[in-house]
Protein backbone atom coordinates (compact mmCIF):
# COMPACT_ATOMS: atom_id res chain seq x y z
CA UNK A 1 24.50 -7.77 -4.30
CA UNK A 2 23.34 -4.70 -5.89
CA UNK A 3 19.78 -3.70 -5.53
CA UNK A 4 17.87 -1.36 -7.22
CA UNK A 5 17.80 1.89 -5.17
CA UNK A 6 22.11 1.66 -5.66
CA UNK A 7 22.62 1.05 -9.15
CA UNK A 8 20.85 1.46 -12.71
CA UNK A 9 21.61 -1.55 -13.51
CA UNK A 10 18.20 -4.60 -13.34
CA UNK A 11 18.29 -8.11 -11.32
CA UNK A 12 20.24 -10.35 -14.21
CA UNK A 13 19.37 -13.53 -12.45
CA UNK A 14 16.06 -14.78 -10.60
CA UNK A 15 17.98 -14.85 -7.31
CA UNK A 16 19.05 -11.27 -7.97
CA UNK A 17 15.47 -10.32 -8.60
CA UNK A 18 14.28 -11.73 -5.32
CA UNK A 19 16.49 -9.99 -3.16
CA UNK A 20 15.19 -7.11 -4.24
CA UNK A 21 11.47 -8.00 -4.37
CA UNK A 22 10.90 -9.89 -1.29
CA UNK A 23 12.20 -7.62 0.98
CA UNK A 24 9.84 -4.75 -0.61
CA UNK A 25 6.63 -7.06 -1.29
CA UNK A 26 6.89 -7.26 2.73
CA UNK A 27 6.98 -3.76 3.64
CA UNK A 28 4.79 -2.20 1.28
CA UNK A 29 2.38 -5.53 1.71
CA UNK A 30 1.92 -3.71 5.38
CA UNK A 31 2.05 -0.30 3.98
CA UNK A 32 -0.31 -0.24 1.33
CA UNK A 33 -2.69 -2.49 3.68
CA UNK A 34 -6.75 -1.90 3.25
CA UNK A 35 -6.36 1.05 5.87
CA UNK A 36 -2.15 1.50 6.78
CA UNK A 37 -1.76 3.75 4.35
CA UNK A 38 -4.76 5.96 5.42
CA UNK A 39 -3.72 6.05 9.39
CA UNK A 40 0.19 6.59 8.16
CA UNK A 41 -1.16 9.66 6.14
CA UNK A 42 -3.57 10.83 8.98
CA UNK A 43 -0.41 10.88 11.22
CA UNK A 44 1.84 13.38 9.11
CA UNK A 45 -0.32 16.03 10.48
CA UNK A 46 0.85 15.08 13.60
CA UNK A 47 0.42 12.87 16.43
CA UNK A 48 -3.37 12.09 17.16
CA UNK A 49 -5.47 10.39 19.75
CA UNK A 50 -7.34 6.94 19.18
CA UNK A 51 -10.72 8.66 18.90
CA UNK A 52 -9.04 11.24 16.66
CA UNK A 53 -7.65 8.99 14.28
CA UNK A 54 -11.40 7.25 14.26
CA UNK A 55 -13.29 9.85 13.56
CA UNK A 56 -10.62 11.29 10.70
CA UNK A 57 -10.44 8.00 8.62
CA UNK A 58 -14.42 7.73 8.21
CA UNK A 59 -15.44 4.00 7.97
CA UNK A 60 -12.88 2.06 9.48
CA UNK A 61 -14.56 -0.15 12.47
CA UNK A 62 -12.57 0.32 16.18
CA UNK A 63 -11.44 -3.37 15.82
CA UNK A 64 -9.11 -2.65 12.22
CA UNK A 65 -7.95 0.52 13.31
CA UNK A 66 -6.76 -1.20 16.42
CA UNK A 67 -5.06 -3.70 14.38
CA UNK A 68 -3.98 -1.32 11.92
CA UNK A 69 -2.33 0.58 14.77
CA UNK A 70 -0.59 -3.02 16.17
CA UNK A 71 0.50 -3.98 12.72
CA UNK A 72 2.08 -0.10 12.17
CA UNK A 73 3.81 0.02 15.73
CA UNK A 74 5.26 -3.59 15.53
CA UNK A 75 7.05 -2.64 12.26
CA UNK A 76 8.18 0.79 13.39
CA UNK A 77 6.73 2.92 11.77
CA UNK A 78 4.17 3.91 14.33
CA UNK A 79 4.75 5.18 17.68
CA UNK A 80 2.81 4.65 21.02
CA UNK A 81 2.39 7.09 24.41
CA UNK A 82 -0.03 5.65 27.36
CA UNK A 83 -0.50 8.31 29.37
CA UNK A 84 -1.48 7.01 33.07
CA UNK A 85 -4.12 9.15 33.61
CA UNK A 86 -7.90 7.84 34.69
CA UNK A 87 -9.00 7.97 31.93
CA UNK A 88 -6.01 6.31 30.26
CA UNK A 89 -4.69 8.79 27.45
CA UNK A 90 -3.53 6.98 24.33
CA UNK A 91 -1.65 8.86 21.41
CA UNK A 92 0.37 7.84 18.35
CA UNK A 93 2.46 9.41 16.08
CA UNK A 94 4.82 8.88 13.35
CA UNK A 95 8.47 7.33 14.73
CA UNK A 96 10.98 8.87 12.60
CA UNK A 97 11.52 5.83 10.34
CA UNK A 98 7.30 6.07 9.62
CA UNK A 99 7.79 9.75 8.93
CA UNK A 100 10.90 9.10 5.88
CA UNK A 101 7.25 7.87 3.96
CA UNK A 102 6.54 10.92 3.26
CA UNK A 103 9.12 11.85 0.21
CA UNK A 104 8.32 7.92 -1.52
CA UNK A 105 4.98 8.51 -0.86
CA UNK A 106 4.49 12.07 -2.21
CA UNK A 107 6.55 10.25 -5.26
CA UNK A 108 4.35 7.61 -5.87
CA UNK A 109 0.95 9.89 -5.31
CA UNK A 110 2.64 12.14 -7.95
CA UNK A 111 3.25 8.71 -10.42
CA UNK A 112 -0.54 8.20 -9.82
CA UNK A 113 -1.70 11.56 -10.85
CA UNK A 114 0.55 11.43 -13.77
CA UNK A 115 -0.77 8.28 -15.14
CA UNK A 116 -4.16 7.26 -14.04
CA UNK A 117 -5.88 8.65 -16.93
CA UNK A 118 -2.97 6.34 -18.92
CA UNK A 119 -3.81 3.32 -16.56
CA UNK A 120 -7.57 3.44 -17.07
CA UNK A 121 -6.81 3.42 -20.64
CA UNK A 122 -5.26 0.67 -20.88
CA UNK A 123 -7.17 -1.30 -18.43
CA UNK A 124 -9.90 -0.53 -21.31
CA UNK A 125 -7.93 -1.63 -24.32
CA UNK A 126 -6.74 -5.03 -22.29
CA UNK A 127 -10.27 -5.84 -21.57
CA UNK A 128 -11.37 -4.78 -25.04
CA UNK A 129 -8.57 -7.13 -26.22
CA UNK A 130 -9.58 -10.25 -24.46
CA UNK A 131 -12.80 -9.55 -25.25
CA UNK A 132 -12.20 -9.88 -28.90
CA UNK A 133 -10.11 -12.80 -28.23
CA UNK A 134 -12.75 -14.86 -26.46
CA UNK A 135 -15.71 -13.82 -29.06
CA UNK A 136 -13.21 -15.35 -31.91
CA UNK A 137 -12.67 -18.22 -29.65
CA UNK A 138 -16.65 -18.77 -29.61
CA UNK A 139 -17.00 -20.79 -32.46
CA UNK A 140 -13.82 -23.17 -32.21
CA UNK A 141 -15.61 -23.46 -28.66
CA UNK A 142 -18.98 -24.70 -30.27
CA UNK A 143 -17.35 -26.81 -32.90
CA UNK A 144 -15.20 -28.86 -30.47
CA UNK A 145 -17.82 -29.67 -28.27
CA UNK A 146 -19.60 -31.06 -30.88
């Protein structure tokens, strides 16, 4: 099957459209999680401590940046070093497949930049549409409950 990264041509069928979707809903479900995306970035400086990574992403509670860390390493794309030491030295970094992010990334932040101002916009006209919609709908409300 051709997918979309191969070929400029779109899904013609609904089966063609879900091999490409479900496969990506999954791994950017985990990527863009409530904090992934944050710890992923923090780690393309390089590869941090624990406490390093907590005090960087300001806000996030021990417990999610633990799991955040679990969910990261058990899909690859973060890598982690115990160190036997007393006190036990824990670091994580990038593995190589967490640091190929970067480029989509960087393209996506640069999408963003490009067209939030055009997003916001029309967030405002769709609201200010259905808006409208639902004040003409007011009176057929009020004259079929009657």
């Amino acid at each position: 099957m051709e997918t979309i990264g191969t070929t400029a041509k779109p899904p013609r069928t609904y089966e063609e459209c879900t091999g490409i979707a479900v496969p990506m809903i999954e791994v950017l479900g985990r990527i863009s999680g409530r904090w992934s995306l944050y710890v992923i970035l923090a780690l393309m400086q390089g590869p941090m401590r624990f406490s390093q990574l907590r005090r960087q992403l300001e806000g996030i509670s021990q417990k999610m940046l633990t799991q955040t860390l679990r969910e990261l390493e058990e899909d690859g794309i973060v890598h982690r070093t115990v160190t036997p030491i007393i006190p036990p030295r824990v670091d994580y970094e990038l593995t190589a497949m967490g640091r190929e992010l970067q480029e989509p990334l960087s393209a996506i932040h640069d999408w963003t930049m490009r067209n939030r101002t055009q997003v916001a916009r029309a967030r405002e006209r769709y609201a200010a549409a259905r808006a409208e919609e639902r004040s003409q709908m007011a009176p057929l409300r009020h004259f079929a409950s009657r």
